[in-house]
PDB file of N, CA and C in Angstrom:
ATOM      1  N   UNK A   1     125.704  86.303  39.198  1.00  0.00           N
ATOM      2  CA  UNK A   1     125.356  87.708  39.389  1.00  0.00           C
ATOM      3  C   UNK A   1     124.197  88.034  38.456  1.00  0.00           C
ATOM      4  N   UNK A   2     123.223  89.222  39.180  1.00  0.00           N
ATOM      5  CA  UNK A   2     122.467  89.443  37.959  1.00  0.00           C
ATOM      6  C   UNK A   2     122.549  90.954  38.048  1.00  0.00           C
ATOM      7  N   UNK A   3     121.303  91.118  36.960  1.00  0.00           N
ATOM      8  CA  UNK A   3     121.516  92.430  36.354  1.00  0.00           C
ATOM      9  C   UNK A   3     121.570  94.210  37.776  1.00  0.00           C
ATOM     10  N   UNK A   4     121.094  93.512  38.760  1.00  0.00           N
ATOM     11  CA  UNK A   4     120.718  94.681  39.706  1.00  0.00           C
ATOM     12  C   UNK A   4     122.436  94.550  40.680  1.00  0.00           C
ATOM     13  N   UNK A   5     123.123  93.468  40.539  1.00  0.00           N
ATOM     14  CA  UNK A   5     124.241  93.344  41.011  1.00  0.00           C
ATOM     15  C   UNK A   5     124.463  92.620  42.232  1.00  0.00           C
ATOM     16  N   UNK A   6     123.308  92.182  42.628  1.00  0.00           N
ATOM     17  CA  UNK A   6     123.994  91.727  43.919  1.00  0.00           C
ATOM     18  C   UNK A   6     123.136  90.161  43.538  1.00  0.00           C
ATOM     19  N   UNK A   7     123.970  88.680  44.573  1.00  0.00           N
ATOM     20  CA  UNK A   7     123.771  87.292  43.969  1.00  0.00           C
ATOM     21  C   UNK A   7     122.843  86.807  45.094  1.00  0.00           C
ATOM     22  N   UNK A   8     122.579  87.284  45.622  1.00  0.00           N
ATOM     23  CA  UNK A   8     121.531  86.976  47.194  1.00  0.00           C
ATOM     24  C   UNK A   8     120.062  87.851  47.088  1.00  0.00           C
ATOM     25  N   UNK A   9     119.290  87.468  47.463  1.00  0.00           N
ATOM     26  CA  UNK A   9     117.810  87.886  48.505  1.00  0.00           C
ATOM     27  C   UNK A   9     117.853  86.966  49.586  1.00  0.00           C
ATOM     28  N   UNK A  10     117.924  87.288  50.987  1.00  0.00           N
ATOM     29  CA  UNK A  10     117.619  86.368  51.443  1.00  0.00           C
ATOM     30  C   UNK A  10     115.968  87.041  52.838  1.00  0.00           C
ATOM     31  N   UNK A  11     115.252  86.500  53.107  1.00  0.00           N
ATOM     32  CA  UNK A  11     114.307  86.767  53.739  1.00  0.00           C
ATOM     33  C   UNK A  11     113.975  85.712  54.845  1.00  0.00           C
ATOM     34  N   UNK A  12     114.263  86.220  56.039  1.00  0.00           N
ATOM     35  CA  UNK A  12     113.696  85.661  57.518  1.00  0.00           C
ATOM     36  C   UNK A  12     112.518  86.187  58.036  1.00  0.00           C
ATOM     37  N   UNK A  13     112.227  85.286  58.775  1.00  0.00           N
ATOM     38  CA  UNK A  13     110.676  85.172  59.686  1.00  0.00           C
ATOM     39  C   UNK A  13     109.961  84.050  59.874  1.00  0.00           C
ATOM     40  N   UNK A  14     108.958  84.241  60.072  1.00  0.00           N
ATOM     41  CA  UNK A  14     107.923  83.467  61.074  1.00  0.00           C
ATOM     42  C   UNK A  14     106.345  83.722  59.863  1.00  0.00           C
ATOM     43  N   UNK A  15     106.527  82.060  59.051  1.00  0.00           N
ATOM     44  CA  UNK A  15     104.929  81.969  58.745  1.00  0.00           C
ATOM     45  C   UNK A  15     103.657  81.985  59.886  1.00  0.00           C
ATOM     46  N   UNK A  16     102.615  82.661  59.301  1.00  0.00           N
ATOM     47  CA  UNK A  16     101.551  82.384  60.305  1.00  0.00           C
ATOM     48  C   UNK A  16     100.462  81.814  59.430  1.00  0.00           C
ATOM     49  N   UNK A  17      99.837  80.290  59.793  1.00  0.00           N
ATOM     50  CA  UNK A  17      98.957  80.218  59.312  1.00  0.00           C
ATOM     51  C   UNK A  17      97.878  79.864  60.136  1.00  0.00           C
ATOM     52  N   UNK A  18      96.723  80.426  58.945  1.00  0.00           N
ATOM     53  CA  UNK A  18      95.262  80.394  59.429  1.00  0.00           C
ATOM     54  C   UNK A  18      94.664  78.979  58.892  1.00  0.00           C
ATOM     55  N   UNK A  19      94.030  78.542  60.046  1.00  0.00           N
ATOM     56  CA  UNK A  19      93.486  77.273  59.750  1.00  0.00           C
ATOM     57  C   UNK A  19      91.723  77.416  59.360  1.00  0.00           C
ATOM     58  N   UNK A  20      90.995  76.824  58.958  1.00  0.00           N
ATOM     59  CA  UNK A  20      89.454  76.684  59.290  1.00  0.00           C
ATOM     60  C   UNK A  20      88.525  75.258  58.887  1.00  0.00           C
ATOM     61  N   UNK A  21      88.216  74.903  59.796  1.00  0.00           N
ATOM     62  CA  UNK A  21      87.752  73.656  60.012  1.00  0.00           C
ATOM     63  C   UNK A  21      86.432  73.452  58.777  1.00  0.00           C
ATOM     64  N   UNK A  22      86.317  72.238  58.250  1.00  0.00           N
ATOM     65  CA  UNK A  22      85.442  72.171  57.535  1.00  0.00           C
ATOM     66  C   UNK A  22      85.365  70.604  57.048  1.00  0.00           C
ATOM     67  N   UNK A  23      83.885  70.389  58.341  1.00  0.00           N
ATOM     68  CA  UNK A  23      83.400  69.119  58.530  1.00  0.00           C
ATOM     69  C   UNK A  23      84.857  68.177  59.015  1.00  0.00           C
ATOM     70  N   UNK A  24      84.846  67.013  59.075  1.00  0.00           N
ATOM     71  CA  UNK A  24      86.438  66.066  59.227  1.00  0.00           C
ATOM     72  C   UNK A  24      87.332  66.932  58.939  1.00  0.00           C
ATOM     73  N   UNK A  25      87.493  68.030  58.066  1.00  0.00           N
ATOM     74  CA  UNK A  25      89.206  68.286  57.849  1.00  0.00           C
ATOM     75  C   UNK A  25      89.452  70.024  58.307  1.00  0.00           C
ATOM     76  N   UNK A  26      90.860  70.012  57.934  1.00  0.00           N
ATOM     77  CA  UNK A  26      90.699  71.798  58.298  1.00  0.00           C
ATOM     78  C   UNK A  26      91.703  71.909  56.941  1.00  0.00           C
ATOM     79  N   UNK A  27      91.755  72.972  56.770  1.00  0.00           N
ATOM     80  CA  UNK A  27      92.131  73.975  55.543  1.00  0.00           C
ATOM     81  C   UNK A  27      92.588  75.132  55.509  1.00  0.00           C
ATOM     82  N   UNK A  28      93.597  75.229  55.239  1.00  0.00           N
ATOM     83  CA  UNK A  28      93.881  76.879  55.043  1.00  0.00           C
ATOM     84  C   UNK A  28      93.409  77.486  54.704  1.00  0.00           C
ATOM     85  N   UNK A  29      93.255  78.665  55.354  1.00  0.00           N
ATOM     86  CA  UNK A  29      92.602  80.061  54.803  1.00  0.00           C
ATOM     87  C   UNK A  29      93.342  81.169  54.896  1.00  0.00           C
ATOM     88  N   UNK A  30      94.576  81.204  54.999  1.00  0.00           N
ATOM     89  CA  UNK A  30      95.771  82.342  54.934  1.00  0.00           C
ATOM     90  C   UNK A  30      97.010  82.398  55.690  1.00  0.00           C
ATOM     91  N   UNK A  31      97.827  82.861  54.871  1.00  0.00           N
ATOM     92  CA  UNK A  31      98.946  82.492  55.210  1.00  0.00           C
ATOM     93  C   UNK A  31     100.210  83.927  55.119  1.00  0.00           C
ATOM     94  N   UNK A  32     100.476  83.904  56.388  1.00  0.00           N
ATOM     95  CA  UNK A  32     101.225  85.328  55.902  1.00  0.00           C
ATOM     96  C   UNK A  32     102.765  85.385  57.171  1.00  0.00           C
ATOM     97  N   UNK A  33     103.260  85.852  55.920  1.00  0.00           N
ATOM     98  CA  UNK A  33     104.732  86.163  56.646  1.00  0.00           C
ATOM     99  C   UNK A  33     104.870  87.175  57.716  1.00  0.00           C
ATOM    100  N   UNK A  34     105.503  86.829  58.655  1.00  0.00           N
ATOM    101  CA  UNK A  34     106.039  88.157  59.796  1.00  0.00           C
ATOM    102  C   UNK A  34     107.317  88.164  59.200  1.00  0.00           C
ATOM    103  N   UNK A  35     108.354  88.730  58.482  1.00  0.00           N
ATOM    104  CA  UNK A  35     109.162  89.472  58.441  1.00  0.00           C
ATOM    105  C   UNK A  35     109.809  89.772  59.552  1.00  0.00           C
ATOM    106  N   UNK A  36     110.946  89.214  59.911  1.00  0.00           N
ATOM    107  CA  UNK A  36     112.018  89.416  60.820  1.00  0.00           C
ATOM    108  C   UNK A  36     113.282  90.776  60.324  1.00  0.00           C
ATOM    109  N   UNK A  37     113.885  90.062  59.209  1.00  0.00           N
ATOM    110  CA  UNK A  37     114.715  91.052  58.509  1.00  0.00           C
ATOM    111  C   UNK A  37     114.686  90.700  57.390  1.00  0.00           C
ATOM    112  N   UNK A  38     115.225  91.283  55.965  1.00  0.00           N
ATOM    113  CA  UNK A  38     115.911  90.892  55.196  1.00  0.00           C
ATOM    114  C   UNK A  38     117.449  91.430  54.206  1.00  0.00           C
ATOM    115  N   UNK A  39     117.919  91.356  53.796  1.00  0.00           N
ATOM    116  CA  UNK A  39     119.204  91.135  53.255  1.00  0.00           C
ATOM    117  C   UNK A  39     119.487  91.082  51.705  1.00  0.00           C
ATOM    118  N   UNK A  40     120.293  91.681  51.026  1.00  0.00           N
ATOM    119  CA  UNK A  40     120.467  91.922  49.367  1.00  0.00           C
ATOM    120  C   UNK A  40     119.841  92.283  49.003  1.00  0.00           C
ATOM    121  N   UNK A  41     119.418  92.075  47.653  1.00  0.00           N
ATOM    122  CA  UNK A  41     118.392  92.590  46.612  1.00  0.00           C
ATOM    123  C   UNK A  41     117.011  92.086  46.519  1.00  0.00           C
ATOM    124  N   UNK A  42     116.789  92.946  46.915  1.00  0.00           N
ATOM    125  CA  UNK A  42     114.806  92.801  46.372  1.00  0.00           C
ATOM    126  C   UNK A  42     114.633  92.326  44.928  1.00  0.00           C
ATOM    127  N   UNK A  43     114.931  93.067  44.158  1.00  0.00           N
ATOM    128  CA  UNK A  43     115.306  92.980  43.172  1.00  0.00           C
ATOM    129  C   UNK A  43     114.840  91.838  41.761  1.00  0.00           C
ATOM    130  N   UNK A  44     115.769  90.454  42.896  1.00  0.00           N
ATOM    131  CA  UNK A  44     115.910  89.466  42.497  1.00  0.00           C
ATOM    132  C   UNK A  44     114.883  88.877  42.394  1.00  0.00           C
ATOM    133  N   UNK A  45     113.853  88.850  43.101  1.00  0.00           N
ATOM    134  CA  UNK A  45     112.358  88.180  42.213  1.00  0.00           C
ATOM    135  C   UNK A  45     111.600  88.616  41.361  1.00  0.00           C
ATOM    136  N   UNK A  46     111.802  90.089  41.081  1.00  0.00           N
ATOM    137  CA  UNK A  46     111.124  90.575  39.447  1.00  0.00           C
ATOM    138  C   UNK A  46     112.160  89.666  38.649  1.00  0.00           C
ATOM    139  N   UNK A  47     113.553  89.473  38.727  1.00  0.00           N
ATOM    140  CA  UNK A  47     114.524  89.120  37.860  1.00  0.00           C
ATOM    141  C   UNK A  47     114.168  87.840  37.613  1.00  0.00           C
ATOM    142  N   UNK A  48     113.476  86.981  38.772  1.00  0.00           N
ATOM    143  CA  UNK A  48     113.135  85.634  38.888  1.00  0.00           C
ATOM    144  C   UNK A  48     112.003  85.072  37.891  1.00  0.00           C
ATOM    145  N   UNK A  49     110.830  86.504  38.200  1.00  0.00           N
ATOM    146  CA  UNK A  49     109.610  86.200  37.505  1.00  0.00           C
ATOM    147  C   UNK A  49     109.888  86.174  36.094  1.00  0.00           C
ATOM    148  N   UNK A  50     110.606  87.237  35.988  1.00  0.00           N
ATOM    149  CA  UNK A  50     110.575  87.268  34.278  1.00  0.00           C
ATOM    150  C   UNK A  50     111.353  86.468  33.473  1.00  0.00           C
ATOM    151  N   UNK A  51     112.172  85.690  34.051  1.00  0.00           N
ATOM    152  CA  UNK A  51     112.646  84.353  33.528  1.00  0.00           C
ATOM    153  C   UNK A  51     111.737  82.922  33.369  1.00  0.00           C
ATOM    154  N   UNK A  52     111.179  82.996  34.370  1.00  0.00           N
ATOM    155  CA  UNK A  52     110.323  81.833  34.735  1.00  0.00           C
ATOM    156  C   UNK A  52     109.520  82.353  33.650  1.00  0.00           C
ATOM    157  N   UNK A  53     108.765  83.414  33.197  1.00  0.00           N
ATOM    158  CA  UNK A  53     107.657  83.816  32.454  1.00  0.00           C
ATOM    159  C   UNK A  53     108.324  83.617  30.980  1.00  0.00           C
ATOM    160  N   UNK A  54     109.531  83.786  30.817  1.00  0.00           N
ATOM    161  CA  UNK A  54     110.030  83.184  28.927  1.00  0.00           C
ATOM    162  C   UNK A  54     110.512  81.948  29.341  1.00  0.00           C
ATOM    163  N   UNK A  55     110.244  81.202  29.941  1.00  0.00           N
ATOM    164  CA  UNK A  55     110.794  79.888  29.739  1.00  0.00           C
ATOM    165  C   UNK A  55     112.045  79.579  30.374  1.00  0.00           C
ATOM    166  N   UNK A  56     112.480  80.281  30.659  1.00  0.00           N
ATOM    167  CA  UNK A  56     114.162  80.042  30.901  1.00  0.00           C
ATOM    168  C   UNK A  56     114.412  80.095  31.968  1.00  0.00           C
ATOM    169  N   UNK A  57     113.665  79.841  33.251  1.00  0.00           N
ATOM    170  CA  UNK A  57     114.382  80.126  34.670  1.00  0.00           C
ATOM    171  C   UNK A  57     113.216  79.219  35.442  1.00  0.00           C
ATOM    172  N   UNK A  58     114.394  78.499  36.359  1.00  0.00           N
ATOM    173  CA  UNK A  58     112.995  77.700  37.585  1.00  0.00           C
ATOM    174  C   UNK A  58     112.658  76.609  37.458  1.00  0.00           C
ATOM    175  N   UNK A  59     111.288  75.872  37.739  1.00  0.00           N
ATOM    176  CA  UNK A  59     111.036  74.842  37.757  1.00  0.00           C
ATOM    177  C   UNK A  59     110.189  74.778  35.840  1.00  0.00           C
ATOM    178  N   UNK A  60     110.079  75.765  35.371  1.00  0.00           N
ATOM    179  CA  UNK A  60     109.427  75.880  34.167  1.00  0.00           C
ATOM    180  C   UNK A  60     110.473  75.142  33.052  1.00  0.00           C
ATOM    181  N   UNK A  61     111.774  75.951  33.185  1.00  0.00           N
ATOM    182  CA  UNK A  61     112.833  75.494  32.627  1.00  0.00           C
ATOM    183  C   UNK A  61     113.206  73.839  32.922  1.00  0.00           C
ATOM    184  N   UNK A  62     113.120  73.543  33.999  1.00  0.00           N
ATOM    185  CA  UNK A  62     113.444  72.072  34.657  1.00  0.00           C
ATOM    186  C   UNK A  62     112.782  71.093  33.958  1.00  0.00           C
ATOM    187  N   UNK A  63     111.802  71.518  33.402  1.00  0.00           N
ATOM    188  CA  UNK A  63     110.230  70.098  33.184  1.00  0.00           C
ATOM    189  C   UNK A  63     110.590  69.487  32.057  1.00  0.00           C
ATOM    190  N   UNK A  64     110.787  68.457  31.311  1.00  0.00           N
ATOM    191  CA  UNK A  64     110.489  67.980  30.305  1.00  0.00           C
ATOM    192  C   UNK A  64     109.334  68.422  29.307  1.00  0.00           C
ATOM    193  N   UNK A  65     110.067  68.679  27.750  1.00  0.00           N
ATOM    194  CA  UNK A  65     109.177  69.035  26.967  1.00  0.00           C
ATOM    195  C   UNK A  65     108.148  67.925  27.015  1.00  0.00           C
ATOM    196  N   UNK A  66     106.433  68.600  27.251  1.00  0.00           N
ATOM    197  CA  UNK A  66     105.336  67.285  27.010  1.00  0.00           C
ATOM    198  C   UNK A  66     104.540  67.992  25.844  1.00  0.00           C
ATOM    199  N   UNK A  67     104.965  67.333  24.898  1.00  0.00           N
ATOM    200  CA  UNK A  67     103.551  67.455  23.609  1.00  0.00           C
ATOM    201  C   UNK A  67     103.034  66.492  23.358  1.00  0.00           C
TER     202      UNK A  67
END
């Protein structure tokens, strides 16, 4: 559980991406969600960021100390 109370965000839809060709390859040039519905707390990714941002949450937390 976190602080806003509820243990879920969950978010459905349909990525759309933009392609653009350049010479042999192509490349993205944008990428954006259609939004179907979503469900629980919004919430939960300010709660996300600001963990990840002191160290303590995510793939930040996961890594091996490298000095």
């Amino acid at each position: 559980m976190n602080p806003t109370g509820a243990a879920t965000w969950t978010v459905a839809g349909q990525y759309v991406v933009d392609l653009e060709r350049h010479g042999d390859a192509w490349r993205i040039s944008g990428i954006t969600l259609r939004l179907a519905y979503e469900e629980g707390d919004r919430a939960l990714a300010e709660v996300a960021m600001k963990r990840v941002a002191a160290g303590s949450g995510g793939r930040v937390a996961a890594q091996p100390n490298r000095t």
